[in-house]
PDB file of N, CA and C in Angstrom:
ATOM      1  N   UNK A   1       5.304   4.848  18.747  1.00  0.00           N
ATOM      2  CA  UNK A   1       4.743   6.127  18.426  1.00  0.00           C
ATOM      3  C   UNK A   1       5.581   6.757  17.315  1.00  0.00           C
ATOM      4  N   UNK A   2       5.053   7.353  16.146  1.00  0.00           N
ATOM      5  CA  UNK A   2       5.735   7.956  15.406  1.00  0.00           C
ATOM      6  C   UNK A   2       5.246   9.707  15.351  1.00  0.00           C
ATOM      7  N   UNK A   3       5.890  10.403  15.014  1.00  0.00           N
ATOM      8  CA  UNK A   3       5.860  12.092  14.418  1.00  0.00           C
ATOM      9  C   UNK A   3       4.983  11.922  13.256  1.00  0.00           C
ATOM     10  N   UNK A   4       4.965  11.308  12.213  1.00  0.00           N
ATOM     11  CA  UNK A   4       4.843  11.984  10.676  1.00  0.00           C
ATOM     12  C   UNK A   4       3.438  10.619  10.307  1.00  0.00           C
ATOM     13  N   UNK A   5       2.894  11.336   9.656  1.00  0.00           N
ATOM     14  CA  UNK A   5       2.404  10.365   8.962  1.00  0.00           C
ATOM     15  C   UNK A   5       2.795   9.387   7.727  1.00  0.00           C
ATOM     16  N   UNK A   6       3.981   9.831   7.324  1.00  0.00           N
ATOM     17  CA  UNK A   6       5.142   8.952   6.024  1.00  0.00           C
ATOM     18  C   UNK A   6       5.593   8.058   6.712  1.00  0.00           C
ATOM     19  N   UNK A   7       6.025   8.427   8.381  1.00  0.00           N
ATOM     20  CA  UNK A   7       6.755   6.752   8.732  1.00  0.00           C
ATOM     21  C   UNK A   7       5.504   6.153   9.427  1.00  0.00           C
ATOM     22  N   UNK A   8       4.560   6.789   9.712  1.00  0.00           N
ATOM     23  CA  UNK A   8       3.301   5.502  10.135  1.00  0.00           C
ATOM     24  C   UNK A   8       3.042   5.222   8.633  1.00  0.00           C
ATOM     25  N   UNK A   9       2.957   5.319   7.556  1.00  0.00           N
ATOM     26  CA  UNK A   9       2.575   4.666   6.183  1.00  0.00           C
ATOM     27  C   UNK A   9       3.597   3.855   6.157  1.00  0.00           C
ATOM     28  N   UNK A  10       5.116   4.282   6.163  1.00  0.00           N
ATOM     29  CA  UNK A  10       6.149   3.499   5.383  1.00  0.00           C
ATOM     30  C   UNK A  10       5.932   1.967   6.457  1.00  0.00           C
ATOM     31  N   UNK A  11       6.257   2.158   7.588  1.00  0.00           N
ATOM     32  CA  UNK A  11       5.788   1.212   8.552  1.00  0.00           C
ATOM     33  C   UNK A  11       5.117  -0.080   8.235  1.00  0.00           C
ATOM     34  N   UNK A  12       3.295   1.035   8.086  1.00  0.00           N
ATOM     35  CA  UNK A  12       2.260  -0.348   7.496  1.00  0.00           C
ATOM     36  C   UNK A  12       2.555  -1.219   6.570  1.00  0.00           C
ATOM     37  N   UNK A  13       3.366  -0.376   5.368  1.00  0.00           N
ATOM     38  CA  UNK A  13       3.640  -1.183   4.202  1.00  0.00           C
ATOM     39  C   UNK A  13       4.077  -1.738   4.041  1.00  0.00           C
ATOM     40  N   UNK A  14       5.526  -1.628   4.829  1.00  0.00           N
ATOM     41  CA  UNK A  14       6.977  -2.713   5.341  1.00  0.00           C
ATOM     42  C   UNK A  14       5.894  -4.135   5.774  1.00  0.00           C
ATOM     43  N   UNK A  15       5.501  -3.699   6.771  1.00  0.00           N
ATOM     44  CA  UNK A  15       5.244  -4.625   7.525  1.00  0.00           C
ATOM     45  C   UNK A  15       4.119  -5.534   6.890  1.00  0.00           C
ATOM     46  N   UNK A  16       3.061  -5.094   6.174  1.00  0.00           N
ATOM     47  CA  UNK A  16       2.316  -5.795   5.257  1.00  0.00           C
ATOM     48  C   UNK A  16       2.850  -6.382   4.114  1.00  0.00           C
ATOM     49  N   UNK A  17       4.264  -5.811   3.849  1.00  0.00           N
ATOM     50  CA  UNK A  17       4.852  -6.168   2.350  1.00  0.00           C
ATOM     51  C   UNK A  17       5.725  -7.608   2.867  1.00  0.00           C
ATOM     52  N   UNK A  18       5.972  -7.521   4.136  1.00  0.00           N
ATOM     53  CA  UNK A  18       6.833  -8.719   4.603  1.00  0.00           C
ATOM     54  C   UNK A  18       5.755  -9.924   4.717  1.00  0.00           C
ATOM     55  N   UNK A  19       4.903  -9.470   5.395  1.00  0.00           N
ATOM     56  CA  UNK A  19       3.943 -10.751   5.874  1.00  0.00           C
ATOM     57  C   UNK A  19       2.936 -10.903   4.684  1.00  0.00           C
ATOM     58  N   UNK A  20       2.382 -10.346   3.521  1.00  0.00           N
ATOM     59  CA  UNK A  20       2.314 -10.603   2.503  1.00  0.00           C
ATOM     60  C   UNK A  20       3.019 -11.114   1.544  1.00  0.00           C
ATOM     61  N   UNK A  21       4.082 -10.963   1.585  1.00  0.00           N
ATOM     62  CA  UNK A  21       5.230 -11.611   0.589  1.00  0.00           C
ATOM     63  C   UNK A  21       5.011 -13.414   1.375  1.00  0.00           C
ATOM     64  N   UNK A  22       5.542 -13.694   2.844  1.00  0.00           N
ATOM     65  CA  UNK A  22       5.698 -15.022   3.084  1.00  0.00           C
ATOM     66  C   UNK A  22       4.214 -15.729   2.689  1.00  0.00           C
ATOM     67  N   UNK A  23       3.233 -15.526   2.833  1.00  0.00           N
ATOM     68  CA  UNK A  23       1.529 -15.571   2.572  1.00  0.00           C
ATOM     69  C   UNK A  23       2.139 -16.026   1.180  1.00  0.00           C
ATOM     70  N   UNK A  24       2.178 -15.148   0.289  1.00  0.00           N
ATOM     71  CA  UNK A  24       2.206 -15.208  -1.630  1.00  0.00           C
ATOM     72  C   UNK A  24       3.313 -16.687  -2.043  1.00  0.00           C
ATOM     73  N   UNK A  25       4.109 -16.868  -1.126  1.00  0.00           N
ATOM     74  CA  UNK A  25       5.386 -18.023  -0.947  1.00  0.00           C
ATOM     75  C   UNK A  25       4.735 -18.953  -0.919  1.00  0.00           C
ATOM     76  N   UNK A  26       3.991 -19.373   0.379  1.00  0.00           N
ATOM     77  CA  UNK A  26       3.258 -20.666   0.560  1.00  0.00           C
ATOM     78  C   UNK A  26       2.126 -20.844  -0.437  1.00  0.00           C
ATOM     79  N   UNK A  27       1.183 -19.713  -0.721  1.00  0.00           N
ATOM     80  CA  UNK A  27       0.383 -20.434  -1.737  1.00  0.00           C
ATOM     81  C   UNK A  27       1.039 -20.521  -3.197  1.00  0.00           C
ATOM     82  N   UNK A  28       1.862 -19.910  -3.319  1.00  0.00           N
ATOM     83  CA  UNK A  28       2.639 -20.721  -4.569  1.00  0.00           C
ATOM     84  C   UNK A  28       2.850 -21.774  -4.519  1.00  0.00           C
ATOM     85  N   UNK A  29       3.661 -22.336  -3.312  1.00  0.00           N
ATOM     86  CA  UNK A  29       4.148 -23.907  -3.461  1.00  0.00           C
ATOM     87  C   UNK A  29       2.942 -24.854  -2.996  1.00  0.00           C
ATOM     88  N   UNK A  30       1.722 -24.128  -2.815  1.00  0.00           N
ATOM     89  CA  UNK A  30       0.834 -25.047  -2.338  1.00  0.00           C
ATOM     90  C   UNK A  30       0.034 -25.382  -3.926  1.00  0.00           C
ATOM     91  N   UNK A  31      -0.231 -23.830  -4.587  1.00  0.00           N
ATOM     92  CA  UNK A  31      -1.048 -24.213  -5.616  1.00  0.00           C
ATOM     93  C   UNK A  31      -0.250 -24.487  -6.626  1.00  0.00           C
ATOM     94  N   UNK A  32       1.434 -24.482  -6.834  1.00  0.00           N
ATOM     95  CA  UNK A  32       1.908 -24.573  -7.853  1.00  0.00           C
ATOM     96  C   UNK A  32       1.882 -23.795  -9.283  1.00  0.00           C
ATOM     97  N   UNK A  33       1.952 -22.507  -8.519  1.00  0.00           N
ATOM     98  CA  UNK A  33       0.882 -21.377  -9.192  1.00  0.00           C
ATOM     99  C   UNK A  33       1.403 -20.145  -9.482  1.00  0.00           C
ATOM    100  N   UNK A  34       2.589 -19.643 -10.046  1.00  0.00           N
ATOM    101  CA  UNK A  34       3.251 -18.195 -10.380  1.00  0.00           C
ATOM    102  C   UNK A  34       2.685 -16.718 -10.578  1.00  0.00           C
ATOM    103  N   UNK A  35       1.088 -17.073 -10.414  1.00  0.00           N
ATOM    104  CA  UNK A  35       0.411 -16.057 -11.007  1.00  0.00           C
ATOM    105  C   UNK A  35      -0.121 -15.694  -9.638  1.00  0.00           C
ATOM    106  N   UNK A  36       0.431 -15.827  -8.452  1.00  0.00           N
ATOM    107  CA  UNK A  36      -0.382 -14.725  -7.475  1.00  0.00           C
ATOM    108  C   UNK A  36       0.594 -13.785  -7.109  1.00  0.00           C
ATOM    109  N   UNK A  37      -0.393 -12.951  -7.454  1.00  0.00           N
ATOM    110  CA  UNK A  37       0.460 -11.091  -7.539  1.00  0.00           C
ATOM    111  C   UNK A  37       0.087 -10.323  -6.328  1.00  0.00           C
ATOM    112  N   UNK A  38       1.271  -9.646  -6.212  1.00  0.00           N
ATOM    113  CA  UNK A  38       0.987  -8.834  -4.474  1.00  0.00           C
ATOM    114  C   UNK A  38       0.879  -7.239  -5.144  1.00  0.00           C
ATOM    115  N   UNK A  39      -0.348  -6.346  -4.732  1.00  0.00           N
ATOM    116  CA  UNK A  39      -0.434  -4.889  -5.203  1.00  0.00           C
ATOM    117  C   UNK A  39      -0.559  -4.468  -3.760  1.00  0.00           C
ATOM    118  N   UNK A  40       0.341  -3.178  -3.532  1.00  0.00           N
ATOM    119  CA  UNK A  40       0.663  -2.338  -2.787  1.00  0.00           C
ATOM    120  C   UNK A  40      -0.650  -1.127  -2.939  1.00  0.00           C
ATOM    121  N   UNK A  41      -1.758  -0.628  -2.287  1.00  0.00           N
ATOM    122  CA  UNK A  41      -2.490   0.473  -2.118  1.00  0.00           C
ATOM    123  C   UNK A  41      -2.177   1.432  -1.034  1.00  0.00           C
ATOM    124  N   UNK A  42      -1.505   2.745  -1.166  1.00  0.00           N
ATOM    125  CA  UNK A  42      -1.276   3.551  -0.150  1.00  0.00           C
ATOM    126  C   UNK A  42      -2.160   4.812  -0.626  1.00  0.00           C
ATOM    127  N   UNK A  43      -2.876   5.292   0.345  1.00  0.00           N
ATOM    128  CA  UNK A  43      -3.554   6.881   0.007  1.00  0.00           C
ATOM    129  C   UNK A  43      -2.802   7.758   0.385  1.00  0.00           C
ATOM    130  N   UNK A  44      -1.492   7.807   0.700  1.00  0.00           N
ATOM    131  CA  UNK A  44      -0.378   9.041   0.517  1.00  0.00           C
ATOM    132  C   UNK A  44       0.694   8.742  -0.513  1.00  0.00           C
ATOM    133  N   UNK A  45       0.009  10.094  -1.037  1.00  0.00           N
ATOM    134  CA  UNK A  45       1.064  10.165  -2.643  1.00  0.00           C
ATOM    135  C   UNK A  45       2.788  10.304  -2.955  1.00  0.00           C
ATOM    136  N   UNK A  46       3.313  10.832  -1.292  1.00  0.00           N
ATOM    137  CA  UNK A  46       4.127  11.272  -1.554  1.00  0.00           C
ATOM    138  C   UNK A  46       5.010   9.373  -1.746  1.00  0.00           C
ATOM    139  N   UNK A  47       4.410   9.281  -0.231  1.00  0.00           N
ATOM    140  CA  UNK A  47       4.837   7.479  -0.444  1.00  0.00           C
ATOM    141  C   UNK A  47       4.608   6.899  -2.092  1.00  0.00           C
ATOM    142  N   UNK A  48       3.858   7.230  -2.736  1.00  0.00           N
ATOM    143  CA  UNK A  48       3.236   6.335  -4.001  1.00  0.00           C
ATOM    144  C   UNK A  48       4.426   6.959  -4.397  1.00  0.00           C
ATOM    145  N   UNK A  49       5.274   8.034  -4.846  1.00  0.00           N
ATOM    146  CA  UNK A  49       6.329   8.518  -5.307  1.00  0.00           C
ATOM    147  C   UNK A  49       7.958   8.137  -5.137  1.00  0.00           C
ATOM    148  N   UNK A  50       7.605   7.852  -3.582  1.00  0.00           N
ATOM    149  CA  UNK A  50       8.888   7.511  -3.520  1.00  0.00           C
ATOM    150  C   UNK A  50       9.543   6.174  -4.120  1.00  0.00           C
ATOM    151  N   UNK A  51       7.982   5.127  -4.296  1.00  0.00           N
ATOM    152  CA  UNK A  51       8.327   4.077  -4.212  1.00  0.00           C
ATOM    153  C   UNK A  51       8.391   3.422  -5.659  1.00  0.00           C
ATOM    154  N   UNK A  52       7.214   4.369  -6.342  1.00  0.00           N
ATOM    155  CA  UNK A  52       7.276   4.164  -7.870  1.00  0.00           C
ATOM    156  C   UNK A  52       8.286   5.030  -8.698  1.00  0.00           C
ATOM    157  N   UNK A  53       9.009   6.248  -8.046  1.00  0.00           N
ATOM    158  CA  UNK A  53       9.861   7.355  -8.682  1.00  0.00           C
ATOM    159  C   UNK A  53      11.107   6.950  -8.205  1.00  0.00           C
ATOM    160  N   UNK A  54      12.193   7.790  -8.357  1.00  0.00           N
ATOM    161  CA  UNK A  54      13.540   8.214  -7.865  1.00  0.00           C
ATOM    162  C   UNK A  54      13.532   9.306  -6.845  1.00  0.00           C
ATOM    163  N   UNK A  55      12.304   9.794  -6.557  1.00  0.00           N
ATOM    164  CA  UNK A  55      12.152  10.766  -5.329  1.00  0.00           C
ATOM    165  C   UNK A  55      12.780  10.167  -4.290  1.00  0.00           C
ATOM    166  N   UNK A  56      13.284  10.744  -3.214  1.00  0.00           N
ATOM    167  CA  UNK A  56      13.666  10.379  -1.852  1.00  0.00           C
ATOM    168  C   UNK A  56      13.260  11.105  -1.081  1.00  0.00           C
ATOM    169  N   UNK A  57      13.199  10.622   0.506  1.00  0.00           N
ATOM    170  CA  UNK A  57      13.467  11.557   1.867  1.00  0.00           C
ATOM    171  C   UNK A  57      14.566  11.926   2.841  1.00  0.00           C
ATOM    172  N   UNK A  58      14.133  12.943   3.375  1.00  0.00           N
ATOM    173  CA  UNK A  58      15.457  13.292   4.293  1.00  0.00           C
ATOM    174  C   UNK A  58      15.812  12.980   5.342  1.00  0.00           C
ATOM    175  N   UNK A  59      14.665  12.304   5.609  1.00  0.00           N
ATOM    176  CA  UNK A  59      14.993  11.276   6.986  1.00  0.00           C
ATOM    177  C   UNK A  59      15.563  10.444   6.890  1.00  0.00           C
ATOM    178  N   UNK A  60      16.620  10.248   7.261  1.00  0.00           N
ATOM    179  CA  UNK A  60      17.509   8.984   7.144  1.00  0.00           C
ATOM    180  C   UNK A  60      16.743   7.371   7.792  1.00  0.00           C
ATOM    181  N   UNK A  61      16.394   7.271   8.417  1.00  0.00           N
ATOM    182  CA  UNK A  61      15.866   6.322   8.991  1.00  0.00           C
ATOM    183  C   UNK A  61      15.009   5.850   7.947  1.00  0.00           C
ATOM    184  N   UNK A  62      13.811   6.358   6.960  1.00  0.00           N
ATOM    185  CA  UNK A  62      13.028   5.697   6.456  1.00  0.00           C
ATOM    186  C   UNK A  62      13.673   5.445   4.615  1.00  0.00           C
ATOM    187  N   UNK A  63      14.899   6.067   4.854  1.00  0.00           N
ATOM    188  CA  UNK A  63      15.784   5.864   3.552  1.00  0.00           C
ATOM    189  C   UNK A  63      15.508   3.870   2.974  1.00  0.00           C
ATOM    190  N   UNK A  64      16.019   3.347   4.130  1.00  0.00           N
ATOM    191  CA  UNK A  64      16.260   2.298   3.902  1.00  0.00           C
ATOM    192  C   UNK A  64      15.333   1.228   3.659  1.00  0.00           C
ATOM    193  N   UNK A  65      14.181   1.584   4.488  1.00  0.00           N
ATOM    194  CA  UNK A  65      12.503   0.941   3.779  1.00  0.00           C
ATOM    195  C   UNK A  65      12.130   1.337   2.533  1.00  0.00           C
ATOM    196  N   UNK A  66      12.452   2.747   2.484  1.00  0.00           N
ATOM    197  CA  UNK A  66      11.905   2.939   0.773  1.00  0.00           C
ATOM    198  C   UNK A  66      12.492   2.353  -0.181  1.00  0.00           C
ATOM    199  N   UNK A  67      13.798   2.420  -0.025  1.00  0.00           N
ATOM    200  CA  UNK A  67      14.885   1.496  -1.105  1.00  0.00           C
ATOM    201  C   UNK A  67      14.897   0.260  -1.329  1.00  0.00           C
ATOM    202  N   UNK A  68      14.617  -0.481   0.218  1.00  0.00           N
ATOM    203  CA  UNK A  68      14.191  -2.298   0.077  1.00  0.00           C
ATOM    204  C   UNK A  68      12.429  -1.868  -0.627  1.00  0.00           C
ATOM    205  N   UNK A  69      11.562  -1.187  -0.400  1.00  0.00           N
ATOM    206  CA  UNK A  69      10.244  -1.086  -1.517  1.00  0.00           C
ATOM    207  C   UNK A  69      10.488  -1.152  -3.107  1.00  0.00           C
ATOM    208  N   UNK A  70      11.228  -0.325  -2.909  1.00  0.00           N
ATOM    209  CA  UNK A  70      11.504   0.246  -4.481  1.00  0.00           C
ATOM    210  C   UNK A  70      12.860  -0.916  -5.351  1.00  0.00           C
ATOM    211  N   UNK A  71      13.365  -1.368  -4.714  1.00  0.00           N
ATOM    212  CA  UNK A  71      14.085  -2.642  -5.235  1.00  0.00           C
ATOM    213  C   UNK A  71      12.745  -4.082  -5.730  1.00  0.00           C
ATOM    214  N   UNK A  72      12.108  -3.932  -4.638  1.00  0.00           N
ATOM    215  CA  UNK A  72      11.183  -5.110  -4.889  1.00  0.00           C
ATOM    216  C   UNK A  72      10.246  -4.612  -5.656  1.00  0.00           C
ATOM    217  N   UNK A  73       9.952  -3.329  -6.164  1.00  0.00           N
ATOM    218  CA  UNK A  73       9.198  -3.220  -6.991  1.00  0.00           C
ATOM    219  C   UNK A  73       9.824  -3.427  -8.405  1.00  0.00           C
ATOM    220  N   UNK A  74      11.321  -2.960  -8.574  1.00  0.00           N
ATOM    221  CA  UNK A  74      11.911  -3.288  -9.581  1.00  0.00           C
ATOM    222  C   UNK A  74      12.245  -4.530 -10.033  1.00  0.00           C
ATOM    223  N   UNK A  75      12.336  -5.390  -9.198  1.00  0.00           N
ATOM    224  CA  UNK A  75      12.159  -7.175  -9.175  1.00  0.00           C
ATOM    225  C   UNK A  75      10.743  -7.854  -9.313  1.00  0.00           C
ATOM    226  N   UNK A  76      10.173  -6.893  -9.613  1.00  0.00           N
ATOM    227  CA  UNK A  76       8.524  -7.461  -9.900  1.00  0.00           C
ATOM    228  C   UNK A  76       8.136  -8.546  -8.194  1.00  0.00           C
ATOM    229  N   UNK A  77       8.734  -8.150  -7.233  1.00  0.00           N
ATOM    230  CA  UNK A  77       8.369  -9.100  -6.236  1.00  0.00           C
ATOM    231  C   UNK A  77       6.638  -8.395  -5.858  1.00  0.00           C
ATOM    232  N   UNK A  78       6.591  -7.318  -6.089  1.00  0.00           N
ATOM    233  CA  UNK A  78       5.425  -6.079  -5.639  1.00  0.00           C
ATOM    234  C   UNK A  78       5.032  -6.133  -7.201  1.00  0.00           C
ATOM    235  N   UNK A  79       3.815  -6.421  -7.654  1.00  0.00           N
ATOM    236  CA  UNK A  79       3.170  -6.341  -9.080  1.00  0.00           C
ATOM    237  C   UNK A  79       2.828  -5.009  -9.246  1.00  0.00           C
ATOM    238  N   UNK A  80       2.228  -4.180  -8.406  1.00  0.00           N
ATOM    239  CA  UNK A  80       1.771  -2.685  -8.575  1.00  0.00           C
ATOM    240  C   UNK A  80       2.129  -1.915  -7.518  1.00  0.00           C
ATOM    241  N   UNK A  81       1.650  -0.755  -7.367  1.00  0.00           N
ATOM    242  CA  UNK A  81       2.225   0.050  -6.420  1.00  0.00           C
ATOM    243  C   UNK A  81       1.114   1.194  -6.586  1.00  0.00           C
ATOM    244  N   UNK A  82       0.013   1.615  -6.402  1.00  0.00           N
ATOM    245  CA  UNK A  82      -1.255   2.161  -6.675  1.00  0.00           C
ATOM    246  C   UNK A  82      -1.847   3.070  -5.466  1.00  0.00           C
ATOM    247  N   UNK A  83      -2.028   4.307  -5.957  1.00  0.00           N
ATOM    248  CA  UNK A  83      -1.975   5.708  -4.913  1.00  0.00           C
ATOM    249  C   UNK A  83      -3.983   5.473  -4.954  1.00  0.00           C
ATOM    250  N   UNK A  84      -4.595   5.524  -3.668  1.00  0.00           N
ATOM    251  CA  UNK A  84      -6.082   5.433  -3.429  1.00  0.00           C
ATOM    252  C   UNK A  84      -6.587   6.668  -3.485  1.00  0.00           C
ATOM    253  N   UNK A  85      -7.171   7.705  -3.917  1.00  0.00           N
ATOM    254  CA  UNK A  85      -7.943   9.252  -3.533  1.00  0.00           C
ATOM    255  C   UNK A  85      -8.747   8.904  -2.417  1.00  0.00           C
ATOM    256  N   UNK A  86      -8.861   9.599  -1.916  1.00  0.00           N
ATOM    257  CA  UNK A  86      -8.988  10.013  -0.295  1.00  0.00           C
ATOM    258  C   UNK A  86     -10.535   9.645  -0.474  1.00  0.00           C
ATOM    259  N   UNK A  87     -11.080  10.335  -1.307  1.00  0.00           N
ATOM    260  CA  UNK A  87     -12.484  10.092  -1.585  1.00  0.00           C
ATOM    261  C   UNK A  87     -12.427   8.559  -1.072  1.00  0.00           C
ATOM    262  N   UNK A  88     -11.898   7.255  -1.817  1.00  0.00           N
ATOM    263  CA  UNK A  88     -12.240   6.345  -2.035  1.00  0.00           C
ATOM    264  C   UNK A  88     -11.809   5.289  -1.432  1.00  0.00           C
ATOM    265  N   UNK A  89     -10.965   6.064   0.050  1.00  0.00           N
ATOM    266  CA  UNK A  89     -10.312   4.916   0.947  1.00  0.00           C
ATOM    267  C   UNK A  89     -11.144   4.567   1.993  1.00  0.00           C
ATOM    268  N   UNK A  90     -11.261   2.764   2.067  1.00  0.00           N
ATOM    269  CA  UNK A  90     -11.825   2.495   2.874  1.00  0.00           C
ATOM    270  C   UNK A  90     -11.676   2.384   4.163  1.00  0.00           C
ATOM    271  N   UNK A  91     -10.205   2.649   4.736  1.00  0.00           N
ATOM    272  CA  UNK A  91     -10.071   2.521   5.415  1.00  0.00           C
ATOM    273  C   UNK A  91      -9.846   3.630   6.609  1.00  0.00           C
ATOM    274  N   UNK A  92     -10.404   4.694   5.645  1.00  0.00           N
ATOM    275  CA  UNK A  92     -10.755   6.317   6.599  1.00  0.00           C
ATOM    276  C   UNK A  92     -11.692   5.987   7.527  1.00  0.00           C
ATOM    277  N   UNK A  93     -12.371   4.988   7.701  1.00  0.00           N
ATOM    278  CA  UNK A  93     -13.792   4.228   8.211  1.00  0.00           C
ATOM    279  C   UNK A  93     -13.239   4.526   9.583  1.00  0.00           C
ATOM    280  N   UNK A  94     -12.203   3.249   9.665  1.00  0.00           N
ATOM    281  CA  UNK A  94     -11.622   3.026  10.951  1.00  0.00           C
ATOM    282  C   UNK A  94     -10.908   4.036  11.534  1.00  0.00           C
ATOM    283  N   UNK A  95     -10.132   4.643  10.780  1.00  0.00           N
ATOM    284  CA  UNK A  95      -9.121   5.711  11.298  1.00  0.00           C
ATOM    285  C   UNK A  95      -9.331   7.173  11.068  1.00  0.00           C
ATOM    286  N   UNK A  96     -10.432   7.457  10.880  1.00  0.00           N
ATOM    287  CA  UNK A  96     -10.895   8.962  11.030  1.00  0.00           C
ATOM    288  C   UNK A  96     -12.156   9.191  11.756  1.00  0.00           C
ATOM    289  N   UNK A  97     -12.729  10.262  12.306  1.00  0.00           N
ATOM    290  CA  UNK A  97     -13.898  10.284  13.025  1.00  0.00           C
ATOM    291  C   UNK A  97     -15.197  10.340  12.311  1.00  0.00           C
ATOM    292  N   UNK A  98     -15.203  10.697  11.287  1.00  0.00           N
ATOM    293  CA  UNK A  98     -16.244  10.725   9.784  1.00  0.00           C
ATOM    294  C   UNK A  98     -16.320   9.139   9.469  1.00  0.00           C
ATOM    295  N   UNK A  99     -17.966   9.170   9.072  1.00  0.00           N
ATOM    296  CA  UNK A  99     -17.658   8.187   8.425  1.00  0.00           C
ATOM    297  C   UNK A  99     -17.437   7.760   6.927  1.00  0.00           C
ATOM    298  N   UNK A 100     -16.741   7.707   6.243  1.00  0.00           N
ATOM    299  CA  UNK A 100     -16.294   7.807   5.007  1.00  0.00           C
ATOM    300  C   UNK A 100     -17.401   8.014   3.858  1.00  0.00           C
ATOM    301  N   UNK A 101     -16.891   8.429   2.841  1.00  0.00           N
ATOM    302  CA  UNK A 101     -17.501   8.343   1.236  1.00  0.00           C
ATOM    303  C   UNK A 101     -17.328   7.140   1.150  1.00  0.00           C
ATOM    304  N   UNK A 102     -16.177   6.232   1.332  1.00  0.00           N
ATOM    305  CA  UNK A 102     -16.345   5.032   0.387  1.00  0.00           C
ATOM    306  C   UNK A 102     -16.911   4.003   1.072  1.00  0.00           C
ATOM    307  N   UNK A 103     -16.936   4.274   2.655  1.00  0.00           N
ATOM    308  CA  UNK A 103     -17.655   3.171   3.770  1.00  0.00           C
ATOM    309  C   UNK A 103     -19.293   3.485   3.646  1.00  0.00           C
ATOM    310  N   UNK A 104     -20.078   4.452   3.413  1.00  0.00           N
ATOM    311  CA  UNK A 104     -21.533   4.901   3.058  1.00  0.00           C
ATOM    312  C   UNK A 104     -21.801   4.519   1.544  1.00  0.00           C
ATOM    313  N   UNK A 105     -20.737   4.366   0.752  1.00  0.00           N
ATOM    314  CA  UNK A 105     -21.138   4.058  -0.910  1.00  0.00           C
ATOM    315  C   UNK A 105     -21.541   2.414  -0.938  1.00  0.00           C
ATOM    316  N   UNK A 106     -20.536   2.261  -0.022  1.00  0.00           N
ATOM    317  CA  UNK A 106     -20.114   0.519  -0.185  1.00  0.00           C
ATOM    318  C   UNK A 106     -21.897   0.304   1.166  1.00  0.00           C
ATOM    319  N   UNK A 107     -21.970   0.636   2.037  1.00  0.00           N
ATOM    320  CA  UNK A 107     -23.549   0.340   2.888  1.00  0.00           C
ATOM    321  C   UNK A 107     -24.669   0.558   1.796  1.00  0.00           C
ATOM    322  N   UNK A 108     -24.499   1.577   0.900  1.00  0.00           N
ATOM    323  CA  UNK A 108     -26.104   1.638   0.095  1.00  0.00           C
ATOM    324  C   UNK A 108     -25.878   1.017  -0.710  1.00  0.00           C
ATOM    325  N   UNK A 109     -24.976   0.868  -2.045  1.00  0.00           N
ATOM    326  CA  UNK A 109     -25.375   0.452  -3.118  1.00  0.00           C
ATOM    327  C   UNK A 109     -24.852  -1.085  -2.864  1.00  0.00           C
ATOM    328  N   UNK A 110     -23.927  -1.661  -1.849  1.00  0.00           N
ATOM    329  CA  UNK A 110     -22.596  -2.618  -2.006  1.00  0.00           C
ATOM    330  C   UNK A 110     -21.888  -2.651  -3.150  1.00  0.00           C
ATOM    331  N   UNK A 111     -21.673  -1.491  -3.379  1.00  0.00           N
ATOM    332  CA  UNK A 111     -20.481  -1.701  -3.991  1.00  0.00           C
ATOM    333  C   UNK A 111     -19.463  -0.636  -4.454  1.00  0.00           C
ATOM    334  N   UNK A 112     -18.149  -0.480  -4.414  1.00  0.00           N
ATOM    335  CA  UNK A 112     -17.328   0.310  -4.262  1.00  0.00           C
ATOM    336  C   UNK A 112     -16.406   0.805  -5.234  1.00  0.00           C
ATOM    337  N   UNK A 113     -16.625   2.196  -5.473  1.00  0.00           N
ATOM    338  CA  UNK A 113     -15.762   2.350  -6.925  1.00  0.00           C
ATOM    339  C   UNK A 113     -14.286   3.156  -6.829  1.00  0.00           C
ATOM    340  N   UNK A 114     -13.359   2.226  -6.542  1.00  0.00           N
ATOM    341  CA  UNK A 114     -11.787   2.951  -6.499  1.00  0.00           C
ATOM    342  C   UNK A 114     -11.699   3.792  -7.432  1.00  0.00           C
ATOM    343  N   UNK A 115     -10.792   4.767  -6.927  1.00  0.00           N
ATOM    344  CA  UNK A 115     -10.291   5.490  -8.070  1.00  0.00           C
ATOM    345  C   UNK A 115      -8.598   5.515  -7.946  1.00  0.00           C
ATOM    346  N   UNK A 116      -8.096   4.934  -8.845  1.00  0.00           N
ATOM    347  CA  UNK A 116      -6.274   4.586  -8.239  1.00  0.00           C
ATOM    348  C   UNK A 116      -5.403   5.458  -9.224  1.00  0.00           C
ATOM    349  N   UNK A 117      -4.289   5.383  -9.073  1.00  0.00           N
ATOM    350  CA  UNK A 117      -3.106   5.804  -9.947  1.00  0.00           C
ATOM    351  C   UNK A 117      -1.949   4.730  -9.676  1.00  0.00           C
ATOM    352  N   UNK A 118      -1.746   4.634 -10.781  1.00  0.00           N
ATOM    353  CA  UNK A 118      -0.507   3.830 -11.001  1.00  0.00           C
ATOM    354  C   UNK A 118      -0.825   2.224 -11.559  1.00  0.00           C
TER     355      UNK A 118
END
């Protein structure tokens, strides 16, 4: 259980950035292939800041995830790092009681138009 919604984000990302990274490992050595790139999408900005800026937090505890983020973004291990508008996250579907703008765009037309930063 967490308080904040920054350490349920920082969390997902850790944890997707780890098990995405070993994923991006094996199909390299499978396809022999340098060109598969891992992009980071978070729809909280402050996270998109910490990780693309020199911003920090005051929580000590999530100090140390942002800094292993923000190292691997500076090592190109993370290719992008890209903030979603709320409008256009799909994944408000699952985790809000509405059902989304971008989950009703993507049912009528199929097809879905991000709007990112970074």
């Amino acid at each position: 259980m967490t308080r904040s919604v920054l350490v349920s984000e920082l969390y997902t990302i850790v944890a997707g950035f780890d098990n995405s990274s070993a994923i991006q490992t094996i199909v390299k050595a499978i396809l022999s292939n340098n060109k598969v790139l891992l992009v980071i999408y978070t729809d909280l900005y402050s996270l998109y800041d910490y990780i693309t800026k020199l911003g920090t937090t005051t929580e000590k505890r999530l100090i140390i995830n942002i800094i292993g983020l923000r190292q691997s973004y500076k090592r190109r291990e993370i290719h992008k790092v890209r903030w979603i508008n709320r409008n256009c996250n799909l994944a408000d579907a699952i985790t809000k009681e509405k059902l989304g703008q971008a989950l009703q765009q993507l049912i009528k037309t199929n097809t879905l138009n991000l709007i990112t930063k970074g």
